[in-house]
N, C-alpha and C. Protein backbone atom coordinates (compact mmCIF):
# COMPACT_ATOMS: atom_id res chain seq x y z
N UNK A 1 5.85 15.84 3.08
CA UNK A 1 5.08 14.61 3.23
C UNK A 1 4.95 14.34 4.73
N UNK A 2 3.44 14.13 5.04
CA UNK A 2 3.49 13.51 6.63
C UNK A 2 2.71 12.41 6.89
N UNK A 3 2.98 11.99 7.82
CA UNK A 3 2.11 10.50 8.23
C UNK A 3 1.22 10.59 8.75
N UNK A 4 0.37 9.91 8.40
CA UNK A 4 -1.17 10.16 9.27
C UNK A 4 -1.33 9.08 10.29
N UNK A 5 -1.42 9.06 11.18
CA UNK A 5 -1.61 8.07 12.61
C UNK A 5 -3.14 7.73 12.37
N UNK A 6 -2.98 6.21 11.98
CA UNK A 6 -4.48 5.56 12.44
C UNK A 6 -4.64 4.44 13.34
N UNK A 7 -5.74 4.02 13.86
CA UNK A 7 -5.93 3.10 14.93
C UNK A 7 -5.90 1.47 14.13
N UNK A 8 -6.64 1.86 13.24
CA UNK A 8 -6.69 -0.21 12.50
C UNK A 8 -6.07 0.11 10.87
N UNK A 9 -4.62 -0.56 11.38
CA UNK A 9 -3.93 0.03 10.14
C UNK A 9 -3.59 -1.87 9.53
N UNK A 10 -3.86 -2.20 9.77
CA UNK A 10 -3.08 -3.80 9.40
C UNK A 10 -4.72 -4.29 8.31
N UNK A 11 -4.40 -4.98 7.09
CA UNK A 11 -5.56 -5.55 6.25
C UNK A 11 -5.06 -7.02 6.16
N UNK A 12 -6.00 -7.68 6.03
CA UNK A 12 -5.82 -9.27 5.93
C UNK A 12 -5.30 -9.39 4.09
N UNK A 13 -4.31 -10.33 4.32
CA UNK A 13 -4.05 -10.56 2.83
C UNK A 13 -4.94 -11.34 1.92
N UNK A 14 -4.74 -11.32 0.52
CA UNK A 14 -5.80 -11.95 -0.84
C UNK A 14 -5.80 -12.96 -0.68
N UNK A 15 -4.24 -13.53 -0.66
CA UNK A 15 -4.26 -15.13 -1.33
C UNK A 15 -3.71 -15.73 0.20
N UNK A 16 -4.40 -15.98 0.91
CA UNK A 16 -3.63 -16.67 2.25
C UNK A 16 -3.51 -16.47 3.21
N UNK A 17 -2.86 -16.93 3.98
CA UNK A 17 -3.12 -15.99 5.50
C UNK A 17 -2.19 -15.27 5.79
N UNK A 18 -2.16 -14.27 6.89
CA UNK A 18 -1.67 -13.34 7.43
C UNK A 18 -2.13 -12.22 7.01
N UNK A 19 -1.37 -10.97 7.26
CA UNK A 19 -1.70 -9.75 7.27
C UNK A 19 -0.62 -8.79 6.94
N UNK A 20 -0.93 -7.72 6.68
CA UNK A 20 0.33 -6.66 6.11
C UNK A 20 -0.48 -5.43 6.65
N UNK A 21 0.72 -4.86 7.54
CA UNK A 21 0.50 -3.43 8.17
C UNK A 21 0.94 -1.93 7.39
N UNK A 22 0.29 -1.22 7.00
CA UNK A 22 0.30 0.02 6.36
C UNK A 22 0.33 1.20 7.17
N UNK A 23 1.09 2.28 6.59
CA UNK A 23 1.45 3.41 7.30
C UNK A 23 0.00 4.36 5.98
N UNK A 24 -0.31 5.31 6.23
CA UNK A 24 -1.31 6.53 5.15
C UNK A 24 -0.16 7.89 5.55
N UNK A 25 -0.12 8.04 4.58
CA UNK A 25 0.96 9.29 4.17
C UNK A 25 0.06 10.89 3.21
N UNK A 26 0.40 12.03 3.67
CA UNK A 26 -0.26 13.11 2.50
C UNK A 26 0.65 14.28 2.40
N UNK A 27 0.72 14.44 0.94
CA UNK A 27 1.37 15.62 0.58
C UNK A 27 1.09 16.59 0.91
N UNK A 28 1.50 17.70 0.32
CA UNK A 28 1.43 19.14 0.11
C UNK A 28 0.64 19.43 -0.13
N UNK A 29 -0.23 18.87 -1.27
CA UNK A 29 -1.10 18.97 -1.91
C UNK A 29 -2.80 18.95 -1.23
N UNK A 30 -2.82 17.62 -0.73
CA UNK A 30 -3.34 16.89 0.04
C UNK A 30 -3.23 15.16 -0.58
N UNK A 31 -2.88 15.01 -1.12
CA UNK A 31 -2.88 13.65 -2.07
C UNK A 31 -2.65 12.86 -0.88
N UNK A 32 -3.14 11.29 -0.76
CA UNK A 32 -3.31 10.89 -0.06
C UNK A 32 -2.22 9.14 -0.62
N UNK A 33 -1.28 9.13 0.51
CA UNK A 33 -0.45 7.80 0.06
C UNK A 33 -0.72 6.54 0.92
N UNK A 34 -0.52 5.44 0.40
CA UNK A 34 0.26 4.40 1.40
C UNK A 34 1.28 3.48 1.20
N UNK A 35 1.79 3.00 2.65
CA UNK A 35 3.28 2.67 2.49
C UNK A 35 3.05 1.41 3.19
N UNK A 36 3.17 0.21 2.31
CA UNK A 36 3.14 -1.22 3.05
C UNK A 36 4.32 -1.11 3.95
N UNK A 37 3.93 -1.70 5.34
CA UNK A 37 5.50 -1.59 6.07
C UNK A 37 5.58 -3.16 7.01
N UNK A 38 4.86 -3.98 6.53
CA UNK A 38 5.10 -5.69 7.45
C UNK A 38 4.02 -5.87 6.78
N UNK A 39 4.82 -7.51 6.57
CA UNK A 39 4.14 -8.36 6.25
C UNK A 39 4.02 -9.78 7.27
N UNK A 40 3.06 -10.43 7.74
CA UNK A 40 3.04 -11.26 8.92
C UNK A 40 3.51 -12.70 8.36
N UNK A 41 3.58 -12.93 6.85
CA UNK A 41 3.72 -14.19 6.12
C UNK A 41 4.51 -14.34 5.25
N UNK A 42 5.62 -13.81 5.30
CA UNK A 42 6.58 -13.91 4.26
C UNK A 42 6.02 -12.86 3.09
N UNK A 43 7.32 -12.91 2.36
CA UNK A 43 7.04 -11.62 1.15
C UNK A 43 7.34 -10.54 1.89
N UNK A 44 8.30 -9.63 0.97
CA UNK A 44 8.60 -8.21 1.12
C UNK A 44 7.84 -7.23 0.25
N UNK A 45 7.75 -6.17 0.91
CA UNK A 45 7.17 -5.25 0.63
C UNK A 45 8.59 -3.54 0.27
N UNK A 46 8.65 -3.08 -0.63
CA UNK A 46 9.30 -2.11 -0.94
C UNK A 46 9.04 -0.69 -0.43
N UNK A 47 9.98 0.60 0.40
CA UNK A 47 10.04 1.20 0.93
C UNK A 47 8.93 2.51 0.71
N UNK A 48 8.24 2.02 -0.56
CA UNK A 48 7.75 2.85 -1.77
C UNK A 48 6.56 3.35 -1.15
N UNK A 49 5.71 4.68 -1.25
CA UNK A 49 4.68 5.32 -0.63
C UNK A 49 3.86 5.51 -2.45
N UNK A 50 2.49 4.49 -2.35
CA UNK A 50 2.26 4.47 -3.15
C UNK A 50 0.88 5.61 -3.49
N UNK A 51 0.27 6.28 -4.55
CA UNK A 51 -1.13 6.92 -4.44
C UNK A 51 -2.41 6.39 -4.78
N UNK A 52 -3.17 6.52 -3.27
CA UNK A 52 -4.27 5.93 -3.33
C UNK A 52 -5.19 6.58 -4.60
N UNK A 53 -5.59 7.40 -5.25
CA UNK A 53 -5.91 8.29 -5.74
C UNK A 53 -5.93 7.20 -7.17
N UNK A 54 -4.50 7.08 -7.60
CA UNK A 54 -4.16 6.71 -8.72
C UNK A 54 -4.45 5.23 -9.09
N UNK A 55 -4.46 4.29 -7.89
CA UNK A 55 -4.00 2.53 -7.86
C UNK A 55 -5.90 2.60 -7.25
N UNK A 56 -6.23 3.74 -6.57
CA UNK A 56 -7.73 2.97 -6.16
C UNK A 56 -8.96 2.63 -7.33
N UNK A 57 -8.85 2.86 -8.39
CA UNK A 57 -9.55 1.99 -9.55
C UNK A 57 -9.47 1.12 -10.12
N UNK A 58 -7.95 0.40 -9.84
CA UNK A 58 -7.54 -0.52 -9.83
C UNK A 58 -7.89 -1.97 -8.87
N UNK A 59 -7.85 -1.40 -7.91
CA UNK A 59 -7.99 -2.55 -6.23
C UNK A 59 -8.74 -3.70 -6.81
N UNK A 60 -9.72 -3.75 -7.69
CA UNK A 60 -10.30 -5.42 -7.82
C UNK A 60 -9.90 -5.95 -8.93
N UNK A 61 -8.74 -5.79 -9.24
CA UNK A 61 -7.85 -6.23 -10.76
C UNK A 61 -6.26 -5.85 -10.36
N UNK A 62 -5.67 -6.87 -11.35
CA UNK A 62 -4.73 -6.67 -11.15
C UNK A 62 -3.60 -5.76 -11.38
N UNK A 63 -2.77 -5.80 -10.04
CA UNK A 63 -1.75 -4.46 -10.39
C UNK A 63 -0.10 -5.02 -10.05
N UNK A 64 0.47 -4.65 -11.47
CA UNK A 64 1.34 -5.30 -11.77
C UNK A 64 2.51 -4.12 -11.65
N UNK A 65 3.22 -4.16 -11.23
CA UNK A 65 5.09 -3.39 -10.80
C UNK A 65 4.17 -1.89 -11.00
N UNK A 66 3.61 -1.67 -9.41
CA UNK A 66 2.90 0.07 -9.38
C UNK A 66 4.48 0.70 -9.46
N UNK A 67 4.00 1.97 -9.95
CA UNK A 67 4.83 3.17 -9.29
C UNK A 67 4.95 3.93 -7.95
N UNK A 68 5.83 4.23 -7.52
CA UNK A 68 5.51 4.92 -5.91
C UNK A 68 6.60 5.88 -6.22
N UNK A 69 6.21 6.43 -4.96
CA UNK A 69 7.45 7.40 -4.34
C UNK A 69 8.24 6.88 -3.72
N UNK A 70 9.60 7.69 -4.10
CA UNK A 70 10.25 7.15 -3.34
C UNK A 70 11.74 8.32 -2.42
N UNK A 71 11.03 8.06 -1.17
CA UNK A 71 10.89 9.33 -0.39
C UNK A 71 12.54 9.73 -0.11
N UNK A 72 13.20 8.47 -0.21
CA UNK A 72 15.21 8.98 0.23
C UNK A 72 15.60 9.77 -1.06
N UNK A 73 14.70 9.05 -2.84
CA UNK A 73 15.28 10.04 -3.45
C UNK A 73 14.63 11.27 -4.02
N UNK A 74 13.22 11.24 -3.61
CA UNK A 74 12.75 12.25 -3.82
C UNK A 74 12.16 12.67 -5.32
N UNK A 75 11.73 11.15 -5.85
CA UNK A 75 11.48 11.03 -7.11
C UNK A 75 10.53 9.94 -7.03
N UNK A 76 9.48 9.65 -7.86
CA UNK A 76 8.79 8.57 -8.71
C UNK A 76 9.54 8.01 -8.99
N UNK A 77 9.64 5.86 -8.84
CA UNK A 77 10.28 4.67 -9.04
C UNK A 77 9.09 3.75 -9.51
N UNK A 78 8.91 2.85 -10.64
CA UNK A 78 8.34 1.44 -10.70
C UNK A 78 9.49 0.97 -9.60
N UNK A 79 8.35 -0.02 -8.75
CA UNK A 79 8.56 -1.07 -8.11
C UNK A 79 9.31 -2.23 -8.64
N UNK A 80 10.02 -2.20 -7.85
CA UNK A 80 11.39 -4.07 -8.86
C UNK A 80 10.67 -5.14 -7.92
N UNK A 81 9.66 -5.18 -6.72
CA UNK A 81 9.39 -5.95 -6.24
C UNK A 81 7.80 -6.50 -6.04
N UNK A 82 8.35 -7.78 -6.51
CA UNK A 82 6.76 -8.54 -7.09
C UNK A 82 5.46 -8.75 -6.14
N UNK A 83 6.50 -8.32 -5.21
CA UNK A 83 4.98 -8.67 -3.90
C UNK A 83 4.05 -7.04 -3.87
N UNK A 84 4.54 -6.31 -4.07
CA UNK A 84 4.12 -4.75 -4.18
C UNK A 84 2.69 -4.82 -4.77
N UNK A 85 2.37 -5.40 -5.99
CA UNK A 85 1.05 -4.90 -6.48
C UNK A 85 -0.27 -5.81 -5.85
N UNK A 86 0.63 -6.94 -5.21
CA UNK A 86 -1.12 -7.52 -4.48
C UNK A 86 -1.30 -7.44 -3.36
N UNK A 87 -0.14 -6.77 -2.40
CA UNK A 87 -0.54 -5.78 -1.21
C UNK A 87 -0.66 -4.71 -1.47
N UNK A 88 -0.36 -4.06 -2.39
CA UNK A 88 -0.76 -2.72 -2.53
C UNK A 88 -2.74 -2.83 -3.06
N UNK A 89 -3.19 -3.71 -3.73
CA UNK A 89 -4.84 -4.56 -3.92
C UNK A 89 -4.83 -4.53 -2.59
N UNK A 90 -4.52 -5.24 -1.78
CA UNK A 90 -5.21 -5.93 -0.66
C UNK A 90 -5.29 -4.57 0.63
N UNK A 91 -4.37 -3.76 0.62
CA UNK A 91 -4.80 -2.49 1.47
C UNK A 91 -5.26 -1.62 0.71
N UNK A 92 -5.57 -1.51 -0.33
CA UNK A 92 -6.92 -0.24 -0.74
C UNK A 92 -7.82 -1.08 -0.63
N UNK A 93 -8.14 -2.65 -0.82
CA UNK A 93 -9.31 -2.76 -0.68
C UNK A 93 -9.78 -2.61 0.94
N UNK A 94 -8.89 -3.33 1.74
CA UNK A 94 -9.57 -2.72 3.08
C UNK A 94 -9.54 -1.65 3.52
N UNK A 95 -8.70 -0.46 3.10
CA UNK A 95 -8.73 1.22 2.99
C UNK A 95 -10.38 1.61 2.60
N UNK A 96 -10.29 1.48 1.32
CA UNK A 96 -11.65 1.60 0.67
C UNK A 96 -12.57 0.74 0.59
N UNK A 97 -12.68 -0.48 0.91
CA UNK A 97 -13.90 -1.29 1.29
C UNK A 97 -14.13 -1.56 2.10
N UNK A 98 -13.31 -1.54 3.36
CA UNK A 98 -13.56 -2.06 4.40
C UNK A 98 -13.50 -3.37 4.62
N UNK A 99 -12.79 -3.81 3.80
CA UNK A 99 -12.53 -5.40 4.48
C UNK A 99 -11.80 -5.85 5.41
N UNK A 100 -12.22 -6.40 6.73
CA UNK A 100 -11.65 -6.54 7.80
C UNK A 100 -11.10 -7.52 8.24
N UNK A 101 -10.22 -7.49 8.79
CA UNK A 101 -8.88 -8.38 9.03
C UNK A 101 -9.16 -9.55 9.48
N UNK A 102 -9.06 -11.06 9.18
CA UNK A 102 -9.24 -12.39 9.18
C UNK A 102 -8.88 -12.91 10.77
């Protein structure tokens, strides 16, 4: 798994203000991940590298305890943390829509 370095990595959040900064991650494969890593407004975000691939048909509905990777154990985890599925919405949609930061 490696990290991909981008220049405008931060998306404005759904419900409120601030923003949450994302790392883009890709396998072996080429599969393409991301990994919420700050949030500017409270709420945590889980260590979890989630697939865009899988959650991007999702982004304008709701997504409730995604699955990710989870890279220390080297296995697929559901998420135990509730803030996960509407930042994980809110950076595919500005990934894939382009919605730009407030």
């Amino acid at each position: 798994m490696k990290q991909i370095h981008i220049a405008n990595n931060e998306a404005p959040k759904l419900g409120g203000a601030g923003t949450l900064k994302y790392q883009l991650w890709v396998n072996d494969s080429g599969n393409l991940y991301v990994k919420i890593t700050e949030n500017s407004e409270g709420g945590t975000a889980s260590s979890l590298l989630f697939s865009v691939a899988e959650y991007a048909p999702a982004r304008n509905k709701s997504i409730d305890k995604p699955c990710g990777l989870d890279l220390a154990r080297g296995a697929e985890r559901k998420s135990g943390n509730n803030d996960d599925g509407g930042f994980l919405k809110a950076v595919l949609q500005h990934l894939l829509d382009g919605r730009a930061p407030t």
